[in-house]
C-alpha atoms as a PDB file:
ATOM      1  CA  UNK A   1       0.000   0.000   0.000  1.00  0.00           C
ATOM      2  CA  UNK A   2       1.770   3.178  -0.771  1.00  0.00           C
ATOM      3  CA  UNK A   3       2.783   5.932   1.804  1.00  0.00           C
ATOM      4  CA  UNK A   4       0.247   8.903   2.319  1.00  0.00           C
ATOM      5  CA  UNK A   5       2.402  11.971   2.447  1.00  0.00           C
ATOM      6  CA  UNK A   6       1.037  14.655   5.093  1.00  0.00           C
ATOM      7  CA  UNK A   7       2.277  17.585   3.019  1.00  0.00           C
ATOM      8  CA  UNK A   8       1.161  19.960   5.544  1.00  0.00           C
ATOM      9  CA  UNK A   9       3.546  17.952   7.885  1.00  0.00           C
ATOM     10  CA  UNK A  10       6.198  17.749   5.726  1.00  0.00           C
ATOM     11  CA  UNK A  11       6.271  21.699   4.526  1.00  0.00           C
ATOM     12  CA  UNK A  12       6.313  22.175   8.555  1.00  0.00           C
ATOM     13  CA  UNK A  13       9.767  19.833   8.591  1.00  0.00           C
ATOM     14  CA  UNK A  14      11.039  21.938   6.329  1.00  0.00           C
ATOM     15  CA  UNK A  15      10.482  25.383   7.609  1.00  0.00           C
ATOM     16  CA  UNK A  16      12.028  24.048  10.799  1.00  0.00           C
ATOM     17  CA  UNK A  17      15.110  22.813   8.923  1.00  0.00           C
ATOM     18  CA  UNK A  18      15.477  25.971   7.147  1.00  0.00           C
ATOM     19  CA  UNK A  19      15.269  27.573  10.275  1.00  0.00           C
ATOM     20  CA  UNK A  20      17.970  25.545  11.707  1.00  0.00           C
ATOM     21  CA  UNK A  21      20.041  26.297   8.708  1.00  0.00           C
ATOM     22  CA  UNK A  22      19.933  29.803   8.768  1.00  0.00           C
ATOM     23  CA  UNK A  23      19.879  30.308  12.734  1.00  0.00           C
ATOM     24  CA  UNK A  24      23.126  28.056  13.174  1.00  0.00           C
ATOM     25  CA  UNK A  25      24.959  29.731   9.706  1.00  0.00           C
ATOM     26  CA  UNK A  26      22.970  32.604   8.381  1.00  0.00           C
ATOM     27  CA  UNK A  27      20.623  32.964   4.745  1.00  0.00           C
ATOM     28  CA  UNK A  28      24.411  32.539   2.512  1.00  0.00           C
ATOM     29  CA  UNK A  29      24.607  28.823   3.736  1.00  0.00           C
ATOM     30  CA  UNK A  30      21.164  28.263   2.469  1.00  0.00           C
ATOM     31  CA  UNK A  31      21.139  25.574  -0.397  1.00  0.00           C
ATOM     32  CA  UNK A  32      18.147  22.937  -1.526  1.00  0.00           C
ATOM     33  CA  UNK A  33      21.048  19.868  -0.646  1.00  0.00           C
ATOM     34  CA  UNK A  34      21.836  20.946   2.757  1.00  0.00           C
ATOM     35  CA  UNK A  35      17.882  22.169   3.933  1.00  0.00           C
ATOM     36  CA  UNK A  36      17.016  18.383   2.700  1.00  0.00           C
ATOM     37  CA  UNK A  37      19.869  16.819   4.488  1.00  0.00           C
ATOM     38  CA  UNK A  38      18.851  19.265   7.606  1.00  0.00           C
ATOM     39  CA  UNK A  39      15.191  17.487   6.828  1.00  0.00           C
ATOM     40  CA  UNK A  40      16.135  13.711   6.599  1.00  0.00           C
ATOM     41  CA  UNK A  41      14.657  14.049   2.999  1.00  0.00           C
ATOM     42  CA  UNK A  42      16.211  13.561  -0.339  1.00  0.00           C
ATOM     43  CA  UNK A  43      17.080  16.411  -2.309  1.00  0.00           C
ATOM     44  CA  UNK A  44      14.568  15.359  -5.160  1.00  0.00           C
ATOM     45  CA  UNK A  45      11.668  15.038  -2.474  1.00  0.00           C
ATOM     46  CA  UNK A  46      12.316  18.801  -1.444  1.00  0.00           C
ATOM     47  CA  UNK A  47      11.731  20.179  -4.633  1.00  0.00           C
ATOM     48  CA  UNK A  48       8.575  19.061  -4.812  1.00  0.00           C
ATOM     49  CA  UNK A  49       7.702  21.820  -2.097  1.00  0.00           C
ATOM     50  CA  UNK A  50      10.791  24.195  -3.318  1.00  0.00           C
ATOM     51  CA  UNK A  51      12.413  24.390  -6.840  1.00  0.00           C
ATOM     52  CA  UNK A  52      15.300  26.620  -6.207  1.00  0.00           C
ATOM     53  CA  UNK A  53      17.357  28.476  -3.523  1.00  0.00           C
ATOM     54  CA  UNK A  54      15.162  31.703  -4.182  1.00  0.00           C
ATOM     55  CA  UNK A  55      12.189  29.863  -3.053  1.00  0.00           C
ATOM     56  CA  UNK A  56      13.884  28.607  -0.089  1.00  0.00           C
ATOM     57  CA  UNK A  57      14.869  31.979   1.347  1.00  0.00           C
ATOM     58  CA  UNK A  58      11.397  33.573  -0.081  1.00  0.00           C
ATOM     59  CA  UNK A  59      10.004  30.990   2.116  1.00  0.00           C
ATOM     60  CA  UNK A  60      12.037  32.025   4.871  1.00  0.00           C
ATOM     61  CA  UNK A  61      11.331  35.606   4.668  1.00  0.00           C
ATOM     62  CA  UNK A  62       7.806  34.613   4.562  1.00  0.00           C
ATOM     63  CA  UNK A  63       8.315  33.000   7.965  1.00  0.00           C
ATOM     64  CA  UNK A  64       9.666  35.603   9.318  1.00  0.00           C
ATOM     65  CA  UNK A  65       7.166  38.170   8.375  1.00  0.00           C
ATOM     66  CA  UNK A  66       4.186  35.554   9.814  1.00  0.00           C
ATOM     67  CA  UNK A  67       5.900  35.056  13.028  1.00  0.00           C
ATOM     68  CA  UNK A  68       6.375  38.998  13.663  1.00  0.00           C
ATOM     69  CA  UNK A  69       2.086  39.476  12.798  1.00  0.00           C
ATOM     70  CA  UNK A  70       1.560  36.478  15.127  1.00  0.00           C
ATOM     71  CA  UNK A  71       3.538  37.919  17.697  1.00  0.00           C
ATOM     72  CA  UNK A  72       1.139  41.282  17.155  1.00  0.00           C
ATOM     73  CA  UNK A  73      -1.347  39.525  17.038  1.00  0.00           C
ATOM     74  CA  UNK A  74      -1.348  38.538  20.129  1.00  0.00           C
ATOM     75  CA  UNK A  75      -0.102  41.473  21.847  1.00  0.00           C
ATOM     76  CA  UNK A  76      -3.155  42.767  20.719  1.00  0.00           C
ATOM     77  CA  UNK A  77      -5.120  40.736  22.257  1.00  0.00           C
ATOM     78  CA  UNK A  78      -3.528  41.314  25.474  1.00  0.00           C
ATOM     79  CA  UNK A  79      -2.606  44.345  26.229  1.00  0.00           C
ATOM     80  CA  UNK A  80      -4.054  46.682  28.833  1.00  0.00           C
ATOM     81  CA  UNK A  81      -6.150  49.033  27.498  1.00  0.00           C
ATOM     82  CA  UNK A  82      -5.717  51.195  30.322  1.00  0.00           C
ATOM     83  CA  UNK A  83      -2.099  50.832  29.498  1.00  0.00           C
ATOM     84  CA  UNK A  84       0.041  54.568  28.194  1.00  0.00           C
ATOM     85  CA  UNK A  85      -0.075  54.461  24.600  1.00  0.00           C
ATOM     86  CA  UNK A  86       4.030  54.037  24.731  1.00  0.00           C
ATOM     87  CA  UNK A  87       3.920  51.184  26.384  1.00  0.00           C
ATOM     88  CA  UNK A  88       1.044  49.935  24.456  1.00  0.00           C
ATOM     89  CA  UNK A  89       2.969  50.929  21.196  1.00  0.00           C
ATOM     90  CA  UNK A  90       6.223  49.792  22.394  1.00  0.00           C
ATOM     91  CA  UNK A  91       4.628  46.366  22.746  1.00  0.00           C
ATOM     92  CA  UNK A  92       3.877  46.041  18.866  1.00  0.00           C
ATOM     93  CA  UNK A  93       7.258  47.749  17.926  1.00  0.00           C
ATOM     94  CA  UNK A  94       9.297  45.467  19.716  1.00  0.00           C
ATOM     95  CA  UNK A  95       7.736  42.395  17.984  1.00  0.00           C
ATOM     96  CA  UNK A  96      10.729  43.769  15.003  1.00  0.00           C
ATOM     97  CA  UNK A  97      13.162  43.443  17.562  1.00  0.00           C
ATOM     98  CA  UNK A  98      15.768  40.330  17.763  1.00  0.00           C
ATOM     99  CA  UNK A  99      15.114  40.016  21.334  1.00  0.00           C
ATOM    100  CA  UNK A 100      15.747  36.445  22.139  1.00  0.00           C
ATOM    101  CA  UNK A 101      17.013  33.393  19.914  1.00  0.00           C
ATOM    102  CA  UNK A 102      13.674  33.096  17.768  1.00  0.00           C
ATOM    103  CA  UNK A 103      13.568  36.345  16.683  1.00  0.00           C
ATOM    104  CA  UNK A 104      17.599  36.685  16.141  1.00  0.00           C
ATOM    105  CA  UNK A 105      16.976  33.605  13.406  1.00  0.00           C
ATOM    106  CA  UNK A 106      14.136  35.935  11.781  1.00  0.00           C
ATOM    107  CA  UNK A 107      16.226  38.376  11.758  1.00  0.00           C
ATOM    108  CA  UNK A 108      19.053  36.371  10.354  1.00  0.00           C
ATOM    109  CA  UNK A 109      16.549  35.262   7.502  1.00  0.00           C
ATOM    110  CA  UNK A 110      16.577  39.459   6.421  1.00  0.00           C
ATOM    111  CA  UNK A 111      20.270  38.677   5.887  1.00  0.00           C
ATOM    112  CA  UNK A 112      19.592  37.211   2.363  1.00  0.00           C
ATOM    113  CA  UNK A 113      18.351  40.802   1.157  1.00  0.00           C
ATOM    114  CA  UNK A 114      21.886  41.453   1.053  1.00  0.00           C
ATOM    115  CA  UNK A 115      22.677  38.482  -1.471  1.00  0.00           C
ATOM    116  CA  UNK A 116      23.593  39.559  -4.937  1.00  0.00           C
ATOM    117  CA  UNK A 117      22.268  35.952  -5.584  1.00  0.00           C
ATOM    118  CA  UNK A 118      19.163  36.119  -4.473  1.00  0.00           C
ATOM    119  CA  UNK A 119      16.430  38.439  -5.798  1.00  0.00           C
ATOM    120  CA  UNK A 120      12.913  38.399  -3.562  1.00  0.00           C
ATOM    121  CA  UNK A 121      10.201  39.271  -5.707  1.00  0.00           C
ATOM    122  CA  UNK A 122       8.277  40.546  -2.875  1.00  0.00           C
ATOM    123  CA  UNK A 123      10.735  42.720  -1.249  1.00  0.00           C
ATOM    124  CA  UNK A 124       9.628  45.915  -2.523  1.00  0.00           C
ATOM    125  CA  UNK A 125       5.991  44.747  -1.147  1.00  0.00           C
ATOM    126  CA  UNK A 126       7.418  43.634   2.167  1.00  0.00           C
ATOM    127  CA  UNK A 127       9.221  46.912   3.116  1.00  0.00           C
ATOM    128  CA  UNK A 128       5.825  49.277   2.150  1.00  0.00           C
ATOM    129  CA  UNK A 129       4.320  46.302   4.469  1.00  0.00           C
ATOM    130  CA  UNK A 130       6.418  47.273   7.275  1.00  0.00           C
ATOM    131  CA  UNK A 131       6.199  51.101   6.765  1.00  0.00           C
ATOM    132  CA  UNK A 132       2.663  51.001   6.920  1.00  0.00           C
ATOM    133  CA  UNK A 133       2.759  49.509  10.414  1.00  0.00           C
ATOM    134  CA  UNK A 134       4.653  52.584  11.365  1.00  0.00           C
ATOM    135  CA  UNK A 135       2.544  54.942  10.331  1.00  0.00           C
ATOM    136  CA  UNK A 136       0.600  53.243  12.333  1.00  0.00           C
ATOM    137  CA  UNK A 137       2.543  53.191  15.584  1.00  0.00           C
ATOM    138  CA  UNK A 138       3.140  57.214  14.852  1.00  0.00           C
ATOM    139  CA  UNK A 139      -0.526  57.729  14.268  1.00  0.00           C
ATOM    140  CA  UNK A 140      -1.321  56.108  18.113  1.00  0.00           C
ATOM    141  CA  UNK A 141       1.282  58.035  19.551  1.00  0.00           C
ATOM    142  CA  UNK A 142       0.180  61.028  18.069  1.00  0.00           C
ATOM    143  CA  UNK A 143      -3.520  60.527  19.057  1.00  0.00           C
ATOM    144  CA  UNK A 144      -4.865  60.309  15.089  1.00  0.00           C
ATOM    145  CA  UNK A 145      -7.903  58.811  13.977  1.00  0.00           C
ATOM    146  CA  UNK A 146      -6.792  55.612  12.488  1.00  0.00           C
ATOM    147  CA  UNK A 147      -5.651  55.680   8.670  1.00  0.00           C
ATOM    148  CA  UNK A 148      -7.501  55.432   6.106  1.00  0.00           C
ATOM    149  CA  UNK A 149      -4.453  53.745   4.119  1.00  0.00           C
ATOM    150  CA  UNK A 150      -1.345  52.929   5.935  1.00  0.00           C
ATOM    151  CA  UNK A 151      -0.198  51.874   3.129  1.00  0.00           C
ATOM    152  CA  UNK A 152       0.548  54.916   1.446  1.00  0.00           C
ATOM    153  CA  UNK A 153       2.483  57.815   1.562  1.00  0.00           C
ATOM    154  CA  UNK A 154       0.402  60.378   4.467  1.00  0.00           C
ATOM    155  CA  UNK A 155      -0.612  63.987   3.513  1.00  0.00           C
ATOM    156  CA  UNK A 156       0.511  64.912   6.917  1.00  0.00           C
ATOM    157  CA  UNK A 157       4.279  65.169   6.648  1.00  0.00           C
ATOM    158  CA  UNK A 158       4.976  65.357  10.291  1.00  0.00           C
ATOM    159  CA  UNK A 159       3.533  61.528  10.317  1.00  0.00           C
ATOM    160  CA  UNK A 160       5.499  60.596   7.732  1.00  0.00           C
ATOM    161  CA  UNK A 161       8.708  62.274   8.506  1.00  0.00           C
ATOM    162  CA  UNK A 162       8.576  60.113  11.984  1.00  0.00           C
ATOM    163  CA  UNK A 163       6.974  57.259  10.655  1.00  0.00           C
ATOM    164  CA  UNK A 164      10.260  57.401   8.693  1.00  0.00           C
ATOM    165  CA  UNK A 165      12.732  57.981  11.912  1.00  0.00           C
ATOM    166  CA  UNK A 166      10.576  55.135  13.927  1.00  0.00           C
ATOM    167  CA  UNK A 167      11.657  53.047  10.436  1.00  0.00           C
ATOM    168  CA  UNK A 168      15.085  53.563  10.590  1.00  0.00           C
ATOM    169  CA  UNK A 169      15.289  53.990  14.377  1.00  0.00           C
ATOM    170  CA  UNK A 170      14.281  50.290  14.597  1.00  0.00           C
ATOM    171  CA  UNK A 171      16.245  49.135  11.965  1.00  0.00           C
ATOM    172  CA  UNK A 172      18.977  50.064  13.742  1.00  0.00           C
ATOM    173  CA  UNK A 173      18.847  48.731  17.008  1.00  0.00           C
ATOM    174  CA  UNK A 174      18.038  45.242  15.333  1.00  0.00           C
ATOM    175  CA  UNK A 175      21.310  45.491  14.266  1.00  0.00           C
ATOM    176  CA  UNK A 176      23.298  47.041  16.995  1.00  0.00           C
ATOM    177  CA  UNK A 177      21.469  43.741  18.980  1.00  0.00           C
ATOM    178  CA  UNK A 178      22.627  41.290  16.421  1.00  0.00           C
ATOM    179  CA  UNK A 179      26.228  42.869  16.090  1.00  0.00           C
ATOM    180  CA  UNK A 180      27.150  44.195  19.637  1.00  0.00           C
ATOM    181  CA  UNK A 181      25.110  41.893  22.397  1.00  0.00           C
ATOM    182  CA  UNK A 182      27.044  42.974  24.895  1.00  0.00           C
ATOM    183  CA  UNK A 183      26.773  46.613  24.880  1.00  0.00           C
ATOM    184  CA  UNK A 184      23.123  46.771  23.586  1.00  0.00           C
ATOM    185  CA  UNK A 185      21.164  43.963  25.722  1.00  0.00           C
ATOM    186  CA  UNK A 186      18.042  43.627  24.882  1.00  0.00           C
ATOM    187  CA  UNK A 187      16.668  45.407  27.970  1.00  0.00           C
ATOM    188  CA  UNK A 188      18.869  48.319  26.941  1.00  0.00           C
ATOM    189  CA  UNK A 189      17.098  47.931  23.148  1.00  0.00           C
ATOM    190  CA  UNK A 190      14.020  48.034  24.977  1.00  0.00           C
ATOM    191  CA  UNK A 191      14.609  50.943  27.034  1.00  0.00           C
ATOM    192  CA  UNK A 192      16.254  53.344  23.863  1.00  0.00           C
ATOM    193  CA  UNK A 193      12.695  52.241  21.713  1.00  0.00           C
ATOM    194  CA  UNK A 194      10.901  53.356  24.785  1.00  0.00           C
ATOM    195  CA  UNK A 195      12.122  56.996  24.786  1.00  0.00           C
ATOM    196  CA  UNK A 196      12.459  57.251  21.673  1.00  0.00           C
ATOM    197  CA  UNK A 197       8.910  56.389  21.488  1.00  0.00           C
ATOM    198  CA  UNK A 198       8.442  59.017  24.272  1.00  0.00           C
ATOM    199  CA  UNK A 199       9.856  61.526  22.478  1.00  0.00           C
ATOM    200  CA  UNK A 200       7.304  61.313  19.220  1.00  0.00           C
ATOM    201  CA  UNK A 201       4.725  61.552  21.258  1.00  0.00           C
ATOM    202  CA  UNK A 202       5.916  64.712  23.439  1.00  0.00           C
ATOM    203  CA  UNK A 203       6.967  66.131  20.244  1.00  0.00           C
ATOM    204  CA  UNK A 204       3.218  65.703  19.013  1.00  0.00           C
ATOM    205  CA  UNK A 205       2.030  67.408  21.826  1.00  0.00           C
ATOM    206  CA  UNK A 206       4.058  70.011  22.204  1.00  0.00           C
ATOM    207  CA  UNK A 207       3.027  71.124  18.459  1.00  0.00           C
ATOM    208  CA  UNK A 208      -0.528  70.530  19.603  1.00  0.00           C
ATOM    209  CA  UNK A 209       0.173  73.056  22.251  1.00  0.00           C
ATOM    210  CA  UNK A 210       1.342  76.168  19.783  1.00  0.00           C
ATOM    211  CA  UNK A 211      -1.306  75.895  17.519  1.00  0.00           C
END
C-alpha cells in the first residue's frame, strides 16, 4: 500500500530545517542539498515543495514576516487598554526586535536581502508592508484617527517624517542587537525604543500646544 504523504507535515519539517540552517549559519549557507539533508529528505523530495534556492529563502522571509504578525497579534489581544499608549505601542514595535534566539533567526533570515544571488520578488511589497505599520505606531502616539491607508504615503508630513525615523530607528537597534550583544542587551534595546517612542509623542504634543 503506498505511503500517504502529510504535506502539511512535511512543509512544517522543512520550515524548521530551514530555520535551523539559517539560525546556526545565516541565509548565505542556504542551499536545496543541505535544507534536505537538515530534513532527513532527499534532495529530489524537497523540490517538490521548493524548486530553487530563491524559493527557499522567499520561504524564509515569509516566515519571518508571519511570526512577527503572530507575535502582534497577540499582543493585541492582550494588552491593557488602560495601558500609556508608549507602552502599548512599544509592545507592537518590539515584535521587530531580535530580542531572544527566535527572533535573532528571523532576523538572520533578512540577511539574504543582502545576497547579490538572491532576488525576492516581494521585497519591494514587504518593506511598504512594514512602513505602513509605522505609520501606524506614529498615528497612536500622536492621538490620530486611524488611517484610512497605511499603506501609502500620508498627507501629513509630520507623520510621515517620523513614521520614517521610527523606520530607521528600529532598523537600527536590530542590528546594533545582532552585532554588539554585549553593549546593547536587549533590555537596553528596549529601554532606547521606549524613549524614543516618548519623544514622538511629546513632540506631538508640544506642536498641539502652539497651535
Amino acid at each position: 500500500m503506498p505511503k500517504i504523504v502529510d504535506h502539511e507535515e512535511r512543509r512544517r519539517a522543512l520550515a524548521e530545517a530551514l530555520w535551523r540552517v539559517i539560525a546556526e549559519s545565516g541565509p548565505m549557507a542556504v542551499s536545496l542539498r543541505g535544507v534536505a539533508a537538515e530534513a532527513g529528505l532527499s534532495t529530489g523530495a524537497l523540490r517538490h515543495y521548493f524548486q530553487t534556492r530563491d524559493d527557499l529563502l522567499s520561504f524564509a522571509l515569509d516566515l519571518s514576516e508571519a511570526r512577527v504578525i503572530e507575535r502582534m497579534r497577540e499582543h493585541s489581544e492582550t494588552f491593557d487598554p488602560r495601558a500609556p499608549v508608549v507602552d502599548r505601542v512599544l509592545g507592537f514595535a518590539e515584535q521587530m526586535l531580535p530580542l531572544d534566539e527566535t527572533r535573532r533567526a528571523e532576523y538572520r533570515a533578512w540577511e539574504a536581502t543582502g545576497d547579490p544571488d538572491f532576488l525576492d520578488p516581494r521585497l519591494e511589497e514587504r518593506w511598504h508592508q512594514q512602513r505602513s505599520l509605522y505609520r501606524r505606531l506614529v498615528a497612536a502616539l500622536a492621538d490620530l484617527p486611524p488611517l484610512e491607508d497605511p499603506t501609502r504615503v500620508q498627507p501629513d508630513p509630520w507623520l510621515e517624517t517620523w513614521s520614517e525615523y521610527l523606520h530607521t530607528f528600529v532598523d537600527g537597534i536590530s542590528l546594533q542587537l545582532m552585532t554588539n550583544p554585549e553593549q546593547i542587551t536587549p533590555e537596553v534595546a528596549r529601554s532606547r525604543l521606549r524613549a524614543f517612542l516618548v519623544h514622538i509623542e511629546s513632540l506631538r504634543a508640544h506642536d498641539r500646544g502652539r497651535d
